[in-house]
PDB file of N, CA and C in Angstrom:
ATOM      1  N   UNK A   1      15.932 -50.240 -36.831  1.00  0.00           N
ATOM      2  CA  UNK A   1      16.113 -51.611 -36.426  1.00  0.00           C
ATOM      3  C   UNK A   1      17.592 -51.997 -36.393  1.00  0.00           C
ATOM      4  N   UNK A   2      18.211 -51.580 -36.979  1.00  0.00           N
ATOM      5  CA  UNK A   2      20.149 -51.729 -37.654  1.00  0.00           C
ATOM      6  C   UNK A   2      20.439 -51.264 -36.521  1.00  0.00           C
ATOM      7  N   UNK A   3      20.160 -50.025 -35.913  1.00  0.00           N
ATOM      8  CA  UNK A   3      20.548 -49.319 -34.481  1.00  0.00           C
ATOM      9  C   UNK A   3      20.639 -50.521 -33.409  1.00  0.00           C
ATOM     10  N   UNK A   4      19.453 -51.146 -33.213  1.00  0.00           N
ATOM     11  CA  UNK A   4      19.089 -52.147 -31.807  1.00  0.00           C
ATOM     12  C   UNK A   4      19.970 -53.270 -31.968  1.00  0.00           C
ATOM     13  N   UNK A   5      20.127 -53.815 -33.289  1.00  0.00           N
ATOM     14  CA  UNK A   5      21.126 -55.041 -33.602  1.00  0.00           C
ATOM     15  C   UNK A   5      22.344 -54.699 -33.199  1.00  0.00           C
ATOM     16  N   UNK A   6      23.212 -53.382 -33.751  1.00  0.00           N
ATOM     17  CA  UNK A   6      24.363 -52.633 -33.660  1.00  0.00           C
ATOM     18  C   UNK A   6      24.754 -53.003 -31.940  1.00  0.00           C
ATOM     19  N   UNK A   7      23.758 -52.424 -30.888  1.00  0.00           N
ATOM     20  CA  UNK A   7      23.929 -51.948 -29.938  1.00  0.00           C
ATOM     21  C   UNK A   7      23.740 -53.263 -29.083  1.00  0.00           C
ATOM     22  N   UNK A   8      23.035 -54.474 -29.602  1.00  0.00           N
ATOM     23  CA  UNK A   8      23.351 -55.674 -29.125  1.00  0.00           C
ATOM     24  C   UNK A   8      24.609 -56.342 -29.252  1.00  0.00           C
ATOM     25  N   UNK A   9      25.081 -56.397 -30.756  1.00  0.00           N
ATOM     26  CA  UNK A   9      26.201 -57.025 -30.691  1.00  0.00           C
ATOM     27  C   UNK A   9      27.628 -56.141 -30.275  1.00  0.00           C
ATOM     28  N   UNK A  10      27.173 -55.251 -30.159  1.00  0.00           N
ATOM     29  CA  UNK A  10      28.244 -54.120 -28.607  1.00  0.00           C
ATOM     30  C   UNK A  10      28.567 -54.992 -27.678  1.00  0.00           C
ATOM     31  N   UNK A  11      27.338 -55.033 -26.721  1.00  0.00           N
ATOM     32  CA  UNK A  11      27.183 -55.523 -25.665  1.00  0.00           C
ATOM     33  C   UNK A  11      27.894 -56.545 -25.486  1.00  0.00           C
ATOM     34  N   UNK A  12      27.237 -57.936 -26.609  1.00  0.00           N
ATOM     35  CA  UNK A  12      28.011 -59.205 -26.769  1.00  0.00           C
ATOM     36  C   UNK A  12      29.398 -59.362 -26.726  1.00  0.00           C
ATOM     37  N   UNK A  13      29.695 -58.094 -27.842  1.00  0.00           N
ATOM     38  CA  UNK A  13      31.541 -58.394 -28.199  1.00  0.00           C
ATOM     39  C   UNK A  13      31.954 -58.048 -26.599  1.00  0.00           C
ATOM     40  N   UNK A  14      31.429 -56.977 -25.805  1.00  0.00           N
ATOM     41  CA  UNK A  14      32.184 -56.570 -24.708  1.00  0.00           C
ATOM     42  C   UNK A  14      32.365 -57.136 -23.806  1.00  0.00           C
ATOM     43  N   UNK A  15      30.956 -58.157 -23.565  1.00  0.00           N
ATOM     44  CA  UNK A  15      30.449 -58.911 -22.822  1.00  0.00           C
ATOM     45  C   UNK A  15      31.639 -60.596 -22.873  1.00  0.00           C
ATOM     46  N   UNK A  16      32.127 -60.706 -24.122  1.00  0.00           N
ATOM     47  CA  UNK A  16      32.693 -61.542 -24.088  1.00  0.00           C
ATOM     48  C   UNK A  16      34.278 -61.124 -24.122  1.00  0.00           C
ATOM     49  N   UNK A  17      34.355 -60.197 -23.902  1.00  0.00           N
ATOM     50  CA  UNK A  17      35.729 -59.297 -23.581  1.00  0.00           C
ATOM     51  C   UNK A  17      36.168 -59.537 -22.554  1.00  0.00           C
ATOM     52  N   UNK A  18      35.292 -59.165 -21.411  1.00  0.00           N
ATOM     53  CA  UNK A  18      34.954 -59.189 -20.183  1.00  0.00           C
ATOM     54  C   UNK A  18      35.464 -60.451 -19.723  1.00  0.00           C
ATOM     55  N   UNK A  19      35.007 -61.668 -19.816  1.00  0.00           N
ATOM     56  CA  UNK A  19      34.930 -62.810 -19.940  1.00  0.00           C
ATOM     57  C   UNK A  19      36.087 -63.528 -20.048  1.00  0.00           C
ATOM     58  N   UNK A  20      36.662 -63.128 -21.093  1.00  0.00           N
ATOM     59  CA  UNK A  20      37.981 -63.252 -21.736  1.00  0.00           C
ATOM     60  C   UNK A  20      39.334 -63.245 -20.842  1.00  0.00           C
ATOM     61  N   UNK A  21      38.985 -61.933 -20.104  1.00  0.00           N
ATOM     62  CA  UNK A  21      39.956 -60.945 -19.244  1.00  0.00           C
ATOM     63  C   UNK A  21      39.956 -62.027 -17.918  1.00  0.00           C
ATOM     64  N   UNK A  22      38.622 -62.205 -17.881  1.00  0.00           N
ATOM     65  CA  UNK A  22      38.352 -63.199 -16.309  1.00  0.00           C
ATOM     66  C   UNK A  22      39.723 -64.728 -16.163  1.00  0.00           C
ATOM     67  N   UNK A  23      40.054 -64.714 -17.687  1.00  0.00           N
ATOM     68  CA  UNK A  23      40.343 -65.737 -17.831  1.00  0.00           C
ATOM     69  C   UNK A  23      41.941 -65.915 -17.969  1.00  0.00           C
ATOM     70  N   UNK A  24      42.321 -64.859 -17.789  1.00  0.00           N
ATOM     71  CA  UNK A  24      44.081 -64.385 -18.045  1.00  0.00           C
ATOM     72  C   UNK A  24      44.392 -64.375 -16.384  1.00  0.00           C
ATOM     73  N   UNK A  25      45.809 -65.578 -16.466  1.00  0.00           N
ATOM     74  CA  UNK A  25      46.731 -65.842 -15.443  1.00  0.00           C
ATOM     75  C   UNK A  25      47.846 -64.930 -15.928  1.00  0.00           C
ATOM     76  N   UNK A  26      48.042 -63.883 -14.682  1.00  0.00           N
ATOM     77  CA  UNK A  26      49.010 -63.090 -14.846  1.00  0.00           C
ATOM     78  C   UNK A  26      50.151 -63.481 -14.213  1.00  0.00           C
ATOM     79  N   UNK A  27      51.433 -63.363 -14.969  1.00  0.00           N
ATOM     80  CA  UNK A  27      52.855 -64.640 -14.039  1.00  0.00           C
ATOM     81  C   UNK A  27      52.885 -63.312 -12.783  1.00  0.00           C
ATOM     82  N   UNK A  28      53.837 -64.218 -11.625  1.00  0.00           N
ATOM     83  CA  UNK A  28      53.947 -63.855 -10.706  1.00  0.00           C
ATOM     84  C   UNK A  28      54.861 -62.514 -10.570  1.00  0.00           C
ATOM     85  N   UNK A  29      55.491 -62.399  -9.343  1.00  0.00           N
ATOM     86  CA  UNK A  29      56.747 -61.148  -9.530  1.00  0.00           C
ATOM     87  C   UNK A  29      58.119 -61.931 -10.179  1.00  0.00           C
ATOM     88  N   UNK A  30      57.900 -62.609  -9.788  1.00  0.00           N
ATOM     89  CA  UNK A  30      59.395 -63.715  -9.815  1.00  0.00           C
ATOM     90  C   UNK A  30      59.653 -64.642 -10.999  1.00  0.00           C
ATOM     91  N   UNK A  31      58.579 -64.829 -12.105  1.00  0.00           N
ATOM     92  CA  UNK A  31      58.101 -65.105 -13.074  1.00  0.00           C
ATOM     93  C   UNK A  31      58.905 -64.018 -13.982  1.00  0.00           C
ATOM     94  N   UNK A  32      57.747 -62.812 -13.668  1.00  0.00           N
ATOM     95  CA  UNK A  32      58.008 -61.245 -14.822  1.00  0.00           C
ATOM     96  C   UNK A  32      59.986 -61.295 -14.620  1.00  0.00           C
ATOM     97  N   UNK A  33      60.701 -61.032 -13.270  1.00  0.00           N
ATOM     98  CA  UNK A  33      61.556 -60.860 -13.341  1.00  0.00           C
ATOM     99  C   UNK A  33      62.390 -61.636 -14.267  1.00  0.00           C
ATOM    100  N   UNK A  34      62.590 -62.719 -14.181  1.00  0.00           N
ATOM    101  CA  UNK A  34      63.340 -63.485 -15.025  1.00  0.00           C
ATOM    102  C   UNK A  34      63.039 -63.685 -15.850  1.00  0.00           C
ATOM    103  N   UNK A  35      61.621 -63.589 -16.660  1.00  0.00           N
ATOM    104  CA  UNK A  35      61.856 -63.557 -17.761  1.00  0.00           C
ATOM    105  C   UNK A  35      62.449 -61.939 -18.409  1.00  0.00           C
ATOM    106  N   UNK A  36      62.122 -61.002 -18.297  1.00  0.00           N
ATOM    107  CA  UNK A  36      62.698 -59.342 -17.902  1.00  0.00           C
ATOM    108  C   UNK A  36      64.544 -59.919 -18.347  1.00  0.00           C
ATOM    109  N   UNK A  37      65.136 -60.434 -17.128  1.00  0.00           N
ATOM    110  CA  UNK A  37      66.686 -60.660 -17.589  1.00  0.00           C
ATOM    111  C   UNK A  37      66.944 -61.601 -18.806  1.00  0.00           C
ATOM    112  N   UNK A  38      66.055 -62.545 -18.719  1.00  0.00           N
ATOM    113  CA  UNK A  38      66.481 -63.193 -19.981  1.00  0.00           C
ATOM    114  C   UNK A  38      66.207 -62.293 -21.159  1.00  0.00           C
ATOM    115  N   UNK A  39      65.345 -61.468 -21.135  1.00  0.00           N
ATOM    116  CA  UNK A  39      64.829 -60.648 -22.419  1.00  0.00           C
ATOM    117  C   UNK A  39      66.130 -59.562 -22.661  1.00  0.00           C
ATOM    118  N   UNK A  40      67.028 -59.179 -21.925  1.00  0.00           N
ATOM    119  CA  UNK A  40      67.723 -58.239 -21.637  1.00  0.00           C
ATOM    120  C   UNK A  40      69.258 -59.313 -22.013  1.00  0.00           C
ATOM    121  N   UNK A  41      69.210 -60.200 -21.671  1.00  0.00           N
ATOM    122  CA  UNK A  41      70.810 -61.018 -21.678  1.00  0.00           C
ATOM    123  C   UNK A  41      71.001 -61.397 -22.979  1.00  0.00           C
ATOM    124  N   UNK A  42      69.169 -61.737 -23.577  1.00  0.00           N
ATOM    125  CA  UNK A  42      69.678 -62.412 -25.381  1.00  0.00           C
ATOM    126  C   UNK A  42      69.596 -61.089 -25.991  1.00  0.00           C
ATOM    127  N   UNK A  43      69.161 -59.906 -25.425  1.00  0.00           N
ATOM    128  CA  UNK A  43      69.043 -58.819 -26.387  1.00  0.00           C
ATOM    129  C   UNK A  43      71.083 -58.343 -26.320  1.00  0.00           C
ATOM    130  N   UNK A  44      71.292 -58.612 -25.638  1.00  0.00           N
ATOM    131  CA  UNK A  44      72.494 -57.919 -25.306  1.00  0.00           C
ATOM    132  C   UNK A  44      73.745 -58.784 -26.614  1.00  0.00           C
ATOM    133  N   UNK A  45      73.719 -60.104 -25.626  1.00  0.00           N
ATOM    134  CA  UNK A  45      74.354 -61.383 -26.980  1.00  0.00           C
ATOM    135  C   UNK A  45      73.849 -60.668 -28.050  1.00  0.00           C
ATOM    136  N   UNK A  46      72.692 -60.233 -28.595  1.00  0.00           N
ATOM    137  CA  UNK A  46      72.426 -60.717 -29.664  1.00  0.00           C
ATOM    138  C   UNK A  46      73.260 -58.918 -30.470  1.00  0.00           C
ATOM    139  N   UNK A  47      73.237 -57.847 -29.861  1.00  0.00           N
ATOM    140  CA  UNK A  47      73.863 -56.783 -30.093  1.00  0.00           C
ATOM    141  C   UNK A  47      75.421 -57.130 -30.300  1.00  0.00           C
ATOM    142  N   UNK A  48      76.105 -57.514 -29.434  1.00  0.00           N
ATOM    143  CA  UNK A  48      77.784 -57.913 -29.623  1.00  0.00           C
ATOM    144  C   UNK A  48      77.526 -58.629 -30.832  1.00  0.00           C
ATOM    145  N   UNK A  49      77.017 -60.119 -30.511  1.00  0.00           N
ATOM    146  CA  UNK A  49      77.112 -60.669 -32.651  1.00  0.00           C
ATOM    147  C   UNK A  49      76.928 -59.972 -33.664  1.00  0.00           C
ATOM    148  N   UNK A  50      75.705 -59.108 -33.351  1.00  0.00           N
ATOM    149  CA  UNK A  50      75.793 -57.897 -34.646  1.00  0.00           C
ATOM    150  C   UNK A  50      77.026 -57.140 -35.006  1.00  0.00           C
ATOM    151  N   UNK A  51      77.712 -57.008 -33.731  1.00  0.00           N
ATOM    152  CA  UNK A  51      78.486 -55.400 -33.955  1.00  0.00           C
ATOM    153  C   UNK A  51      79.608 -56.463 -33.785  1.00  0.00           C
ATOM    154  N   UNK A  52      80.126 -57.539 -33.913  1.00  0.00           N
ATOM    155  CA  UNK A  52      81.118 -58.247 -34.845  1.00  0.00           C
ATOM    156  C   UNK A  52      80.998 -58.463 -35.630  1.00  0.00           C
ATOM    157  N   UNK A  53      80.323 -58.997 -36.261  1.00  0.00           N
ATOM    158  CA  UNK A  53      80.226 -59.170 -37.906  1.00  0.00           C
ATOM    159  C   UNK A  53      80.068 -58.073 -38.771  1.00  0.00           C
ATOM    160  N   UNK A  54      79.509 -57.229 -37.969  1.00  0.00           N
ATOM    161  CA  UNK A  54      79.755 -55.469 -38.862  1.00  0.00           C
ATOM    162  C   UNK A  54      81.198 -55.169 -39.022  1.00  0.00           C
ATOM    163  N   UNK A  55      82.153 -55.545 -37.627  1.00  0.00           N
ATOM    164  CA  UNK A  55      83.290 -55.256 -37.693  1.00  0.00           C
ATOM    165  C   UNK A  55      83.958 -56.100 -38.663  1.00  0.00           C
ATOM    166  N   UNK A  56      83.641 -57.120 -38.999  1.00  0.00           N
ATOM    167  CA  UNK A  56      84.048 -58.284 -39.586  1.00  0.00           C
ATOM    168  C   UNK A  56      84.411 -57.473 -41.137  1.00  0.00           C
ATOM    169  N   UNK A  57      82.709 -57.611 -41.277  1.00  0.00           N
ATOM    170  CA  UNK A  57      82.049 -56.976 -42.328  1.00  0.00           C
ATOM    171  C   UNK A  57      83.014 -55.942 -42.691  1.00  0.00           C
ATOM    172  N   UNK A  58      83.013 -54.742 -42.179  1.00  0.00           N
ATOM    173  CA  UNK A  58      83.412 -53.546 -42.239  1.00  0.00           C
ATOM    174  C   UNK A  58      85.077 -53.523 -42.635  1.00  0.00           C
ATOM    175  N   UNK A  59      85.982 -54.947 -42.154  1.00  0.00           N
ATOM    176  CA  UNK A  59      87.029 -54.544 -42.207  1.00  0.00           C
ATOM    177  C   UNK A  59      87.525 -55.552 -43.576  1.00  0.00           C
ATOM    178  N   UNK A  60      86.644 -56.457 -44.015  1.00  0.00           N
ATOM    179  CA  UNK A  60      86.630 -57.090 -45.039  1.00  0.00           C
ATOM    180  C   UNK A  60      86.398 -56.222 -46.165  1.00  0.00           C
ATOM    181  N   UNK A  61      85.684 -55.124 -46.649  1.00  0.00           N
ATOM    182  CA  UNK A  61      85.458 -54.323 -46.995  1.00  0.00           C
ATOM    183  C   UNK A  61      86.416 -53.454 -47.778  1.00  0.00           C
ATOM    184  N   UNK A  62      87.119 -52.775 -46.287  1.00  0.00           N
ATOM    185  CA  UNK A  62      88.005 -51.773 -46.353  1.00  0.00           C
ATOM    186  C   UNK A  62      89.410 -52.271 -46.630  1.00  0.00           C
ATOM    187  N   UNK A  63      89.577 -54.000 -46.477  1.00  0.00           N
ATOM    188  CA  UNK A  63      90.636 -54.865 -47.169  1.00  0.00           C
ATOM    189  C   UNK A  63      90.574 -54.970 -49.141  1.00  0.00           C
ATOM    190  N   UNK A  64      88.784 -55.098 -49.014  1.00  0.00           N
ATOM    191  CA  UNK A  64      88.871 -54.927 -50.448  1.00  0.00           C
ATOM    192  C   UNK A  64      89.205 -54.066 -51.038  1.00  0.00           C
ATOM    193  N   UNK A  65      89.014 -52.803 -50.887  1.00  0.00           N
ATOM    194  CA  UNK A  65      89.132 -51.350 -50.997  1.00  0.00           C
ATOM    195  C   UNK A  65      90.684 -50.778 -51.455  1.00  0.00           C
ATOM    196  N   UNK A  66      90.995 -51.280 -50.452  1.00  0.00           N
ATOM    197  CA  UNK A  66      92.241 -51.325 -50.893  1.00  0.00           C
ATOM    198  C   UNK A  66      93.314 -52.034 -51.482  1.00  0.00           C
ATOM    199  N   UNK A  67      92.997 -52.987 -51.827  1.00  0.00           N
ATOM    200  CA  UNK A  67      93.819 -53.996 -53.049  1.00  0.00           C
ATOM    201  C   UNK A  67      94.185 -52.939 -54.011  1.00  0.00           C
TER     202      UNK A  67
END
């Protein structure tokens, strides 16, 4: 009996999977693109701020170091 229940609520979960999927607006070409560059322009900013303050970091450091 556990088998037939099992194999119903299969169906259901998939069934409402299905359903689900029907229901997703995919952005356009022109949409994906720009968001694509923006994902790429703050990743970029956000690499240079790192790798100044490392330098920052790094040379604050090597000031202490040597006192």
């Amino acid at each position: 009996m556990a088998d037939s229940a099992e194999k119903k609520a299969k169906h259901g979960f998939f069934h409402n999977v299905s359903i689900e999927f029907k229901k997703i607006i995919w952005p356009d070409k022109k949409t994906t693109f720009k968001q694509s560059v923006a994902v790429v322009a703050i990743s970029i900013v956000a690499g240079v701020i790192i790798a100044v303050v490392d330098a920052v970091a790094k040379y604050g450091v090597n000031f202490l170091i040597s006192l």
